[in-house]
Every structure is written in structure tokens, then in C-alpha cells.
N, C-alpha and C. Protein backbone atom coordinates (compact mmCIF):
# COMPACT_ATOMS: atom_id res chain seq x y z
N UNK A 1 -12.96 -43.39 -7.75
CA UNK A 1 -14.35 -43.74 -7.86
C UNK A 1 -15.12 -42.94 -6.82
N UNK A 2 -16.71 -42.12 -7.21
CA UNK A 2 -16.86 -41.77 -6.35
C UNK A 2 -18.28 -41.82 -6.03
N UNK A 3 -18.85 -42.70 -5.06
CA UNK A 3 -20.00 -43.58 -5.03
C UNK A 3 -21.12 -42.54 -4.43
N UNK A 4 -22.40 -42.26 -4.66
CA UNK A 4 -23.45 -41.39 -4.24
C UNK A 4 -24.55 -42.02 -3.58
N UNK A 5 -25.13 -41.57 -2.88
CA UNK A 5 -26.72 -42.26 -2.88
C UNK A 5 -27.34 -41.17 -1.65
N UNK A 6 -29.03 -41.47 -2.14
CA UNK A 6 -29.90 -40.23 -1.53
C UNK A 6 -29.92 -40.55 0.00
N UNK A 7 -30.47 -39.46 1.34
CA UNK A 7 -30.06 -40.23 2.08
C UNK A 7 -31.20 -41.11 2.99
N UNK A 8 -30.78 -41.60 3.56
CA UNK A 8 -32.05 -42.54 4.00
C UNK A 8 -32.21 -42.41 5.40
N UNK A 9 -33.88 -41.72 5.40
CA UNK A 9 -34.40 -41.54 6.32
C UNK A 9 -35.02 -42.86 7.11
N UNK A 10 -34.88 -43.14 8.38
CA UNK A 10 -36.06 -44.72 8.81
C UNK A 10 -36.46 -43.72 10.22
N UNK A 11 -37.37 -44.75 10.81
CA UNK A 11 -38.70 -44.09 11.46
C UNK A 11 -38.20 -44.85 13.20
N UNK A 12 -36.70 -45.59 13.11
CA UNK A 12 -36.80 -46.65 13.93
C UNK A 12 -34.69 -46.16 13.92
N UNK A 13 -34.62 -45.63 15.28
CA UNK A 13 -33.68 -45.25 15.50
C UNK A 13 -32.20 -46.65 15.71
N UNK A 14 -31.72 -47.31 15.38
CA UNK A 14 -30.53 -47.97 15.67
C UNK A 14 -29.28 -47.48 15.94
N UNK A 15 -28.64 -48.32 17.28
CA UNK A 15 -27.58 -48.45 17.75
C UNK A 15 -27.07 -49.69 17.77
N UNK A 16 -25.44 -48.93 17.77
CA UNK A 16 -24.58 -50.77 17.88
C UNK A 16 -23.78 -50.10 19.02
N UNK A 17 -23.52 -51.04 20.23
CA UNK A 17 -22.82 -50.44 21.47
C UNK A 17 -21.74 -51.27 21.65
N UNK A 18 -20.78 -51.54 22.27
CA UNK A 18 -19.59 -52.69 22.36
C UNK A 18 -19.58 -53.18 24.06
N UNK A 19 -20.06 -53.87 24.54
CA UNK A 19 -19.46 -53.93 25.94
C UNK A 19 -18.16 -55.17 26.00
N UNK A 20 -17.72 -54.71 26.88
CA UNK A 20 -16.26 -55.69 27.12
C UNK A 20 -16.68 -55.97 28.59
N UNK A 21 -16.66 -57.96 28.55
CA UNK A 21 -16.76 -58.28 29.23
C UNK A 21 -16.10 -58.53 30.55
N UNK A 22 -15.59 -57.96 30.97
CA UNK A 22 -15.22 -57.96 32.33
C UNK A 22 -15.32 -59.32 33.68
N UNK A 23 -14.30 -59.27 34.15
CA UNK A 23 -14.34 -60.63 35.26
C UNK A 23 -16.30 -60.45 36.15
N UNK A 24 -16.27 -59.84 36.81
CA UNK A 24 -17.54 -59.18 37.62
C UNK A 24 -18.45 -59.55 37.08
N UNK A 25 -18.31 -59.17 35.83
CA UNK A 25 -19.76 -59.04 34.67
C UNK A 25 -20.88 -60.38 34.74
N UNK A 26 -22.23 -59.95 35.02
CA UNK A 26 -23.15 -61.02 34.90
C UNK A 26 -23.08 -62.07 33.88
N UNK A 27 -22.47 -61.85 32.50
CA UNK A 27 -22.47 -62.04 31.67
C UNK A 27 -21.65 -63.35 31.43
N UNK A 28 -20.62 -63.17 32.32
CA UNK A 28 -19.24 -64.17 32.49
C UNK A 28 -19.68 -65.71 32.37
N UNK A 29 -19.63 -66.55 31.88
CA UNK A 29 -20.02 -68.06 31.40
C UNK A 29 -21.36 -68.60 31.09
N UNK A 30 -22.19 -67.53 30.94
CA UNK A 30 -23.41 -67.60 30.49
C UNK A 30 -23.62 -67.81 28.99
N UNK A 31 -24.79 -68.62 28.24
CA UNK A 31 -24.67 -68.43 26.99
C UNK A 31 -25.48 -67.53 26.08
N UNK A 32 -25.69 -67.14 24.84
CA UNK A 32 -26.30 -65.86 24.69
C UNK A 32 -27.85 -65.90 25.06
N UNK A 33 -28.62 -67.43 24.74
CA UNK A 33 -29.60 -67.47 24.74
C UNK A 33 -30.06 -67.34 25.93
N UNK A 34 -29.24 -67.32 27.02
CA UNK A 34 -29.79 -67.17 28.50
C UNK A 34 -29.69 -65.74 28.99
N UNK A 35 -28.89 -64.73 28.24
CA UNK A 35 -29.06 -63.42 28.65
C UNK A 35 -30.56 -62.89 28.57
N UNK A 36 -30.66 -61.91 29.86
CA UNK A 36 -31.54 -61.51 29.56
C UNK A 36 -31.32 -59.98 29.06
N UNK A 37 -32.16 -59.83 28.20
CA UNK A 37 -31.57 -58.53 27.09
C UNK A 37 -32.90 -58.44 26.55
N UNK A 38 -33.14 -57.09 26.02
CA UNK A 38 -34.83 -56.79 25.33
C UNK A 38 -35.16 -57.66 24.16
N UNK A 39 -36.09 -57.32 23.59
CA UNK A 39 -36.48 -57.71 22.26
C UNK A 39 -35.96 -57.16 21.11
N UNK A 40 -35.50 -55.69 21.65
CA UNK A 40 -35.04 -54.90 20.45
C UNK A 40 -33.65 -55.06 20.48
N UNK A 41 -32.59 -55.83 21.11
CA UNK A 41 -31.53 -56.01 21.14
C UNK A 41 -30.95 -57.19 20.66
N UNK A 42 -29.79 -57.33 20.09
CA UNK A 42 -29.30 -58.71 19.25
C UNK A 42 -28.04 -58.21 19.42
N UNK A 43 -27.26 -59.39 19.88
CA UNK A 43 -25.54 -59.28 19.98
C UNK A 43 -25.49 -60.34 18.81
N UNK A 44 -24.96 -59.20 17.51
CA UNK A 44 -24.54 -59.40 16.50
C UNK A 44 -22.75 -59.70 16.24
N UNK A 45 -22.06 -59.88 17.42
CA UNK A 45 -20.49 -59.94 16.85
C UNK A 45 -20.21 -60.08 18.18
N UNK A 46 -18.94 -60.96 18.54
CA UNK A 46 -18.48 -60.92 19.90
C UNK A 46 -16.85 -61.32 19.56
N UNK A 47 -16.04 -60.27 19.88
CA UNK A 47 -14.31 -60.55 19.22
C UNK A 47 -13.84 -61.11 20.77
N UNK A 48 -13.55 -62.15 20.02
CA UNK A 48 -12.67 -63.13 21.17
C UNK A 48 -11.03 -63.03 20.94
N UNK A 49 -10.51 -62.37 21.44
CA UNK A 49 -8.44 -62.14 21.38
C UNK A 49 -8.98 -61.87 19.96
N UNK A 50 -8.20 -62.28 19.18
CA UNK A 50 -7.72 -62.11 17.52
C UNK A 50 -9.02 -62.60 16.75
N UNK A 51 -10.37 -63.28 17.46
CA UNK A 51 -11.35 -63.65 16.56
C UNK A 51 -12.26 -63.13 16.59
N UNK A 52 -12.78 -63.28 15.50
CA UNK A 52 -14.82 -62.76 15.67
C UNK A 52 -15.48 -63.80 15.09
N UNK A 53 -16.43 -63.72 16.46
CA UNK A 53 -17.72 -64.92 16.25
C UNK A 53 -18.84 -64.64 16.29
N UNK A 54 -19.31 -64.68 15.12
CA UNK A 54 -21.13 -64.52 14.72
C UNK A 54 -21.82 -65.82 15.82
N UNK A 55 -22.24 -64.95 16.89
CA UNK A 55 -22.66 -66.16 17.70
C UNK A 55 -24.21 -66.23 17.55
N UNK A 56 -24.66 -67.89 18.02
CA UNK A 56 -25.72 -68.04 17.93
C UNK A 56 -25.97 -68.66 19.54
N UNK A 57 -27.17 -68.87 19.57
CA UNK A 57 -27.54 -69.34 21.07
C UNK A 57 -26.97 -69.63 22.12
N UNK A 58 -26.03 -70.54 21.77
CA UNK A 58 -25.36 -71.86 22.44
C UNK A 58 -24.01 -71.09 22.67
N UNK A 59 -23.48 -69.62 21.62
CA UNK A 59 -22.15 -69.43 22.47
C UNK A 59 -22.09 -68.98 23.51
N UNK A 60 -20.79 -69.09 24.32
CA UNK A 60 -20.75 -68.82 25.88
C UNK A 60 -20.25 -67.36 25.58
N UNK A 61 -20.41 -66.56 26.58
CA UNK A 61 -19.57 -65.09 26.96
C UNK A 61 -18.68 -65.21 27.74
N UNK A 62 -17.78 -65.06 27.41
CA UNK A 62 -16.06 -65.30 28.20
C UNK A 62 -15.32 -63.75 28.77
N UNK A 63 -14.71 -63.72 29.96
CA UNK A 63 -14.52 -62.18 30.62
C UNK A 63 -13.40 -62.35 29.34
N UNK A 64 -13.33 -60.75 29.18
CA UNK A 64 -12.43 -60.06 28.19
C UNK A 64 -13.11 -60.24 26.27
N UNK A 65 -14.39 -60.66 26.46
CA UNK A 65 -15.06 -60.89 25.14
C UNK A 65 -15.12 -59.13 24.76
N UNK A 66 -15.34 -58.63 24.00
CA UNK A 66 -15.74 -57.34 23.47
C UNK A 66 -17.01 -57.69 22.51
N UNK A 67 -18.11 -57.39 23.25
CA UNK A 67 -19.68 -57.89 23.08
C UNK A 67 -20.47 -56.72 21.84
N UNK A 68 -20.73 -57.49 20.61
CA UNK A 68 -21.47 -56.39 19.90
C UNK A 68 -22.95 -56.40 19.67
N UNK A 69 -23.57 -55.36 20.50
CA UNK A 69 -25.38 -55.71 20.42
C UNK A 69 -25.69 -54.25 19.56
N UNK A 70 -26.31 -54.80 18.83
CA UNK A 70 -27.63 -53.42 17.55
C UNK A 70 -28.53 -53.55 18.97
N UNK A 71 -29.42 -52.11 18.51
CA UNK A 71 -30.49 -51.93 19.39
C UNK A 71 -31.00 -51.46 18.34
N UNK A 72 -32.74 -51.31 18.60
CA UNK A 72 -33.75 -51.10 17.73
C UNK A 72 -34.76 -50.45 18.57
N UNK A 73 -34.55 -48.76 18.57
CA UNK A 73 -35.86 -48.17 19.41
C UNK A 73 -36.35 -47.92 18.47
N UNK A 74 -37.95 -48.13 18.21
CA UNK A 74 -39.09 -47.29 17.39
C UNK A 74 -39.33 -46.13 18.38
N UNK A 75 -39.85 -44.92 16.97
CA UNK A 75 -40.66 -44.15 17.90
C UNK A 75 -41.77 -43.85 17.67
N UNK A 76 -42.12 -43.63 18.61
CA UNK A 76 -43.97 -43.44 18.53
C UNK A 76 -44.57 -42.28 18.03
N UNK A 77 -45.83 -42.02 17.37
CA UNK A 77 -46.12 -40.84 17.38
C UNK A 77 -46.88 -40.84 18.05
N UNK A 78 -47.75 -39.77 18.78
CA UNK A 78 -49.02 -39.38 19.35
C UNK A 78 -50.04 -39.25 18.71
């Protein structure tokens, strides 16, 4: 099978980055809703050992989490 499609241009650059949480890390027993992190950022996935959890507010960040945040820069024109 061999699937096509045109390609798609957007005006609004995205990234997905992974951080692994680390003992040190600010991040360590905090829950998501208390990070402070931009507007254009959302930790969309966080793999705990063998799991992944679509977290919402209330989950905690645990050292050794592997943290998944999208970013969303627009760019401007002049």
C-alpha cells in the first residue's frame, strides 16, 4: 500500500522535546499544574518504567519520568 498526501505547510513552527527527569530536577514531586512552563508548551506524554501516562493536572513528576512537552512558536511577520 502506498499512502500520498500534499505537503503541509503551517505558519506556527512545533516541537516535541523529551526531558528525563532526573533526581536534582526542579521538577521532582511537583504536579504538572504547578510547573511553571509557557503558554505555548503542553507535556503531552510522560513514560513512567514500562508506562505511559496522558497526564492531566494533578499528575506528579517522579525522578527518572521521561517528560513529553509539544512547543508552539508562532512567527511573526513585520
Amino acid at each position: 500500500m502506498v499512502i500520498g498526501a500534499k505537503n503541509f505547510k503551517d505558519e506556527a513552527d512545533i516541537h516535541l522535546k523529551e526531558i528525563i527527569i532526573k533526581q536534582q530536577h526542579p521538577w521532582v514531586g511537583m504536579q504538572v499544574k504547578e510547573l511553571d512552563i509557557s503558554r505555548q508548551e503542553l507535556i503531552v506524554m510522560i513514560r513512567r518504567k514500562n508506562k505511559v501516562i496522558i497526564p492531566n493536572g494533578s499528575t506528579f513528576i517522579l525522578k527518572g519520568d521521561a517528560v513529553q512537552i509539544y512547543s508552539k512558536k508562532e512567527h511573526w511577520e513585520d
